[in-house]
N, C-alpha and C. Protein backbone atom coordinates (compact mmCIF):
# COMPACT_ATOMS: atom_id res chain seq x y z
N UNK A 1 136.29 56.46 57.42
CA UNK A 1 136.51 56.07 58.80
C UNK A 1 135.59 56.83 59.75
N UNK A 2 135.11 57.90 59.34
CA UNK A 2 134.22 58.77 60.35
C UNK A 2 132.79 57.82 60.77
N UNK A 3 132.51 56.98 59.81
CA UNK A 3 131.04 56.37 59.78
C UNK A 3 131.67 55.58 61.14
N UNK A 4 132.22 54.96 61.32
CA UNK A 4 132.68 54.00 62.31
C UNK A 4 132.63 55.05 63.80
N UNK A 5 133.31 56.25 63.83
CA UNK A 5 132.92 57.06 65.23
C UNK A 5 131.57 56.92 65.14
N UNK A 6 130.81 57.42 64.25
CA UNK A 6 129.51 58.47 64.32
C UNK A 6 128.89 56.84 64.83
N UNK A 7 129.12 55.79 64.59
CA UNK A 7 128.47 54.25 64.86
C UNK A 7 128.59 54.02 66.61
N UNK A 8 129.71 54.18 66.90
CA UNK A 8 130.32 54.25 68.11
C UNK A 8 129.85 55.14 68.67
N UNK A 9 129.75 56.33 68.25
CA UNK A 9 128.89 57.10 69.44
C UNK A 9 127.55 56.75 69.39
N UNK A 10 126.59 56.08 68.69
CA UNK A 10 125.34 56.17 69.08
C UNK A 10 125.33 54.78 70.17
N UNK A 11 126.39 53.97 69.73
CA UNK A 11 126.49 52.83 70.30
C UNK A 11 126.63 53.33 71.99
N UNK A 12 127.47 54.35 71.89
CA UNK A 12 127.59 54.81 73.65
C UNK A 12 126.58 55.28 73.73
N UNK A 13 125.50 56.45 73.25
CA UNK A 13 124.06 56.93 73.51
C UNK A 13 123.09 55.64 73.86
N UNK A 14 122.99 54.74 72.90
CA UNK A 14 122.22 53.22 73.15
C UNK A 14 122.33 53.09 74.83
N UNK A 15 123.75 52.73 74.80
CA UNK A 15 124.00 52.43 76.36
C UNK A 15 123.44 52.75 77.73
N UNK A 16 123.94 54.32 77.04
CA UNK A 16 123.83 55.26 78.21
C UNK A 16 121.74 54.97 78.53
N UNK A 17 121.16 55.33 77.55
CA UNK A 17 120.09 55.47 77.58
C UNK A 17 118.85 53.76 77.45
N UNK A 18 119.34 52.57 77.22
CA UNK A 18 118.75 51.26 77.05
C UNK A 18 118.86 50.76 78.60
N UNK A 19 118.97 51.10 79.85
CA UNK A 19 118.18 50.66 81.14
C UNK A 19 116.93 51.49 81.31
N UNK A 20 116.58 52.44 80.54
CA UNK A 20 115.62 53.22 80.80
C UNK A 20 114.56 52.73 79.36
N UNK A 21 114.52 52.32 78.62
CA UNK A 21 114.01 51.83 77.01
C UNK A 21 113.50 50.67 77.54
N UNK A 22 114.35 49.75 78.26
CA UNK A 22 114.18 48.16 78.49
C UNK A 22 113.80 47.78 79.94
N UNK A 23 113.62 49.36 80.56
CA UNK A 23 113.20 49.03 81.65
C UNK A 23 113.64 48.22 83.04
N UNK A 24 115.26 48.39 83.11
CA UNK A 24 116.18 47.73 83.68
C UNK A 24 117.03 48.35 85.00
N UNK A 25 116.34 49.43 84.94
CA UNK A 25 116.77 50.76 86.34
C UNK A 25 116.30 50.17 87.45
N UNK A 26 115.62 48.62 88.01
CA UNK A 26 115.53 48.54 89.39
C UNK A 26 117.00 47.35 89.39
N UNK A 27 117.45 47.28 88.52
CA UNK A 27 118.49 46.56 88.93
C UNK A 27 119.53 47.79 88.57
N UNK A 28 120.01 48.03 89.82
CA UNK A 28 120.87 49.10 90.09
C UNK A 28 122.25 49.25 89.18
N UNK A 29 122.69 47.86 89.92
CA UNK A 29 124.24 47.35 89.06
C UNK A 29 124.30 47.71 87.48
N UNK A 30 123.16 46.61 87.18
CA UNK A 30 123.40 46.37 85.73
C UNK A 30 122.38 48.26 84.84
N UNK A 31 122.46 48.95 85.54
CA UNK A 31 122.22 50.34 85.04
C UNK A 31 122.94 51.04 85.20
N UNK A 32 123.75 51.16 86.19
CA UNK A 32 124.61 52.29 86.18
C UNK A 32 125.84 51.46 85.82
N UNK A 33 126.12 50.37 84.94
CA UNK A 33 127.12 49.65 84.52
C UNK A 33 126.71 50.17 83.19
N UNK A 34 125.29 49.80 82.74
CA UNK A 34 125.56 50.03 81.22
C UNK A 34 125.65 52.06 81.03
N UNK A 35 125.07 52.63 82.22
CA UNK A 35 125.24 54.03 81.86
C UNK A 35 126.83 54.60 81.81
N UNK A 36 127.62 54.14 83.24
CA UNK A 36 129.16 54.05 82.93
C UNK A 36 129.65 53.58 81.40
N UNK A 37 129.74 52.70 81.14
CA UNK A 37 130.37 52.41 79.74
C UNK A 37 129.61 53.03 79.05
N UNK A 38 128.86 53.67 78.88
CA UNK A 38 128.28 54.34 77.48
C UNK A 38 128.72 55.69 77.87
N UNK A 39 128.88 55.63 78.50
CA UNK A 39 129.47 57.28 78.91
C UNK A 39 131.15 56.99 78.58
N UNK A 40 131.69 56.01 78.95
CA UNK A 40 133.56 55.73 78.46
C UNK A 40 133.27 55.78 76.67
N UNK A 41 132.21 54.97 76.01
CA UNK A 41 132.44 54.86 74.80
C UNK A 41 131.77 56.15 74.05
N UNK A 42 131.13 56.87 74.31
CA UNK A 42 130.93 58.19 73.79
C UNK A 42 131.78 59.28 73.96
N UNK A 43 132.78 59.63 75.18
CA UNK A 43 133.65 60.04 74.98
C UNK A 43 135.01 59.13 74.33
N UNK A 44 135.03 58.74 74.46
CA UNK A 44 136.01 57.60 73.58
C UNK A 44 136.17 58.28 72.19
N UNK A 45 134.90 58.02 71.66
CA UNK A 45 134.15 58.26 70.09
C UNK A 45 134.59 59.38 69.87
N UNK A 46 133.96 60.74 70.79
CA UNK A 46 134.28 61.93 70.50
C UNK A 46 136.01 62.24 70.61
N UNK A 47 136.44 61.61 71.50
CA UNK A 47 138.21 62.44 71.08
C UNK A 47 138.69 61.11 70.15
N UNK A 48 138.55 60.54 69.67
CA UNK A 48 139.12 59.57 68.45
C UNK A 48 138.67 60.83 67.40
N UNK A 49 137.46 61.36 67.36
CA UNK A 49 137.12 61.76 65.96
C UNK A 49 137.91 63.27 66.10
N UNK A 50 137.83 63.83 67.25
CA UNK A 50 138.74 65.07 67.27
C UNK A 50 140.05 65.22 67.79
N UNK A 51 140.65 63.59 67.28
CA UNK A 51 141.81 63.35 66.76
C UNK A 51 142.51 63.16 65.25
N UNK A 52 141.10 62.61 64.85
CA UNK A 52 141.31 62.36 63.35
C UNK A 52 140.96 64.22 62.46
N UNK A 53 140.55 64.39 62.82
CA UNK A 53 139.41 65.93 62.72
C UNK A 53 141.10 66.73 62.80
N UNK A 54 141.92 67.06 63.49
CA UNK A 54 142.97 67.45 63.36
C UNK A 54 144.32 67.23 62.73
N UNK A 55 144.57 65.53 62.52
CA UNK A 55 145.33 65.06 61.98
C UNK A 55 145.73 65.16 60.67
N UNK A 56 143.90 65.72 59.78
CA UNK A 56 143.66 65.81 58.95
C UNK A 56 143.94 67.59 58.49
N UNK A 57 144.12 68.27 59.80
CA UNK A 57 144.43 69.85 59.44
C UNK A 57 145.39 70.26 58.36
């Protein structure tokens, strides 16, 4: 199950960082939309896994 966080977080890094890759930062909205959600799904990622990461203590 960990492969699925570690997937999910790059999936939020992608995010955070693909208006700047694809060149999409003069459209304001749709950049700081995809930087917001990649920022919800990378922390997301990280306390799912340091939920499981303890569960497992």
């Amino acid at each position: 199950m960990m492969w699925q966080l570690w997937l999910t977080g790059l999936i939020g890094i992608w995010l955070i960082i693909s208006p700047w890759v694809y060149g999409f930062t003069s459209n304001v909205g749709a950049m700081w939309n995809s930087v917001i959600f990649g920022i919800i799904v990378l922390i997301l990622a990280i306390w799912s896994g340091a939920a499981i990461k303890n569960n497992n203590s």
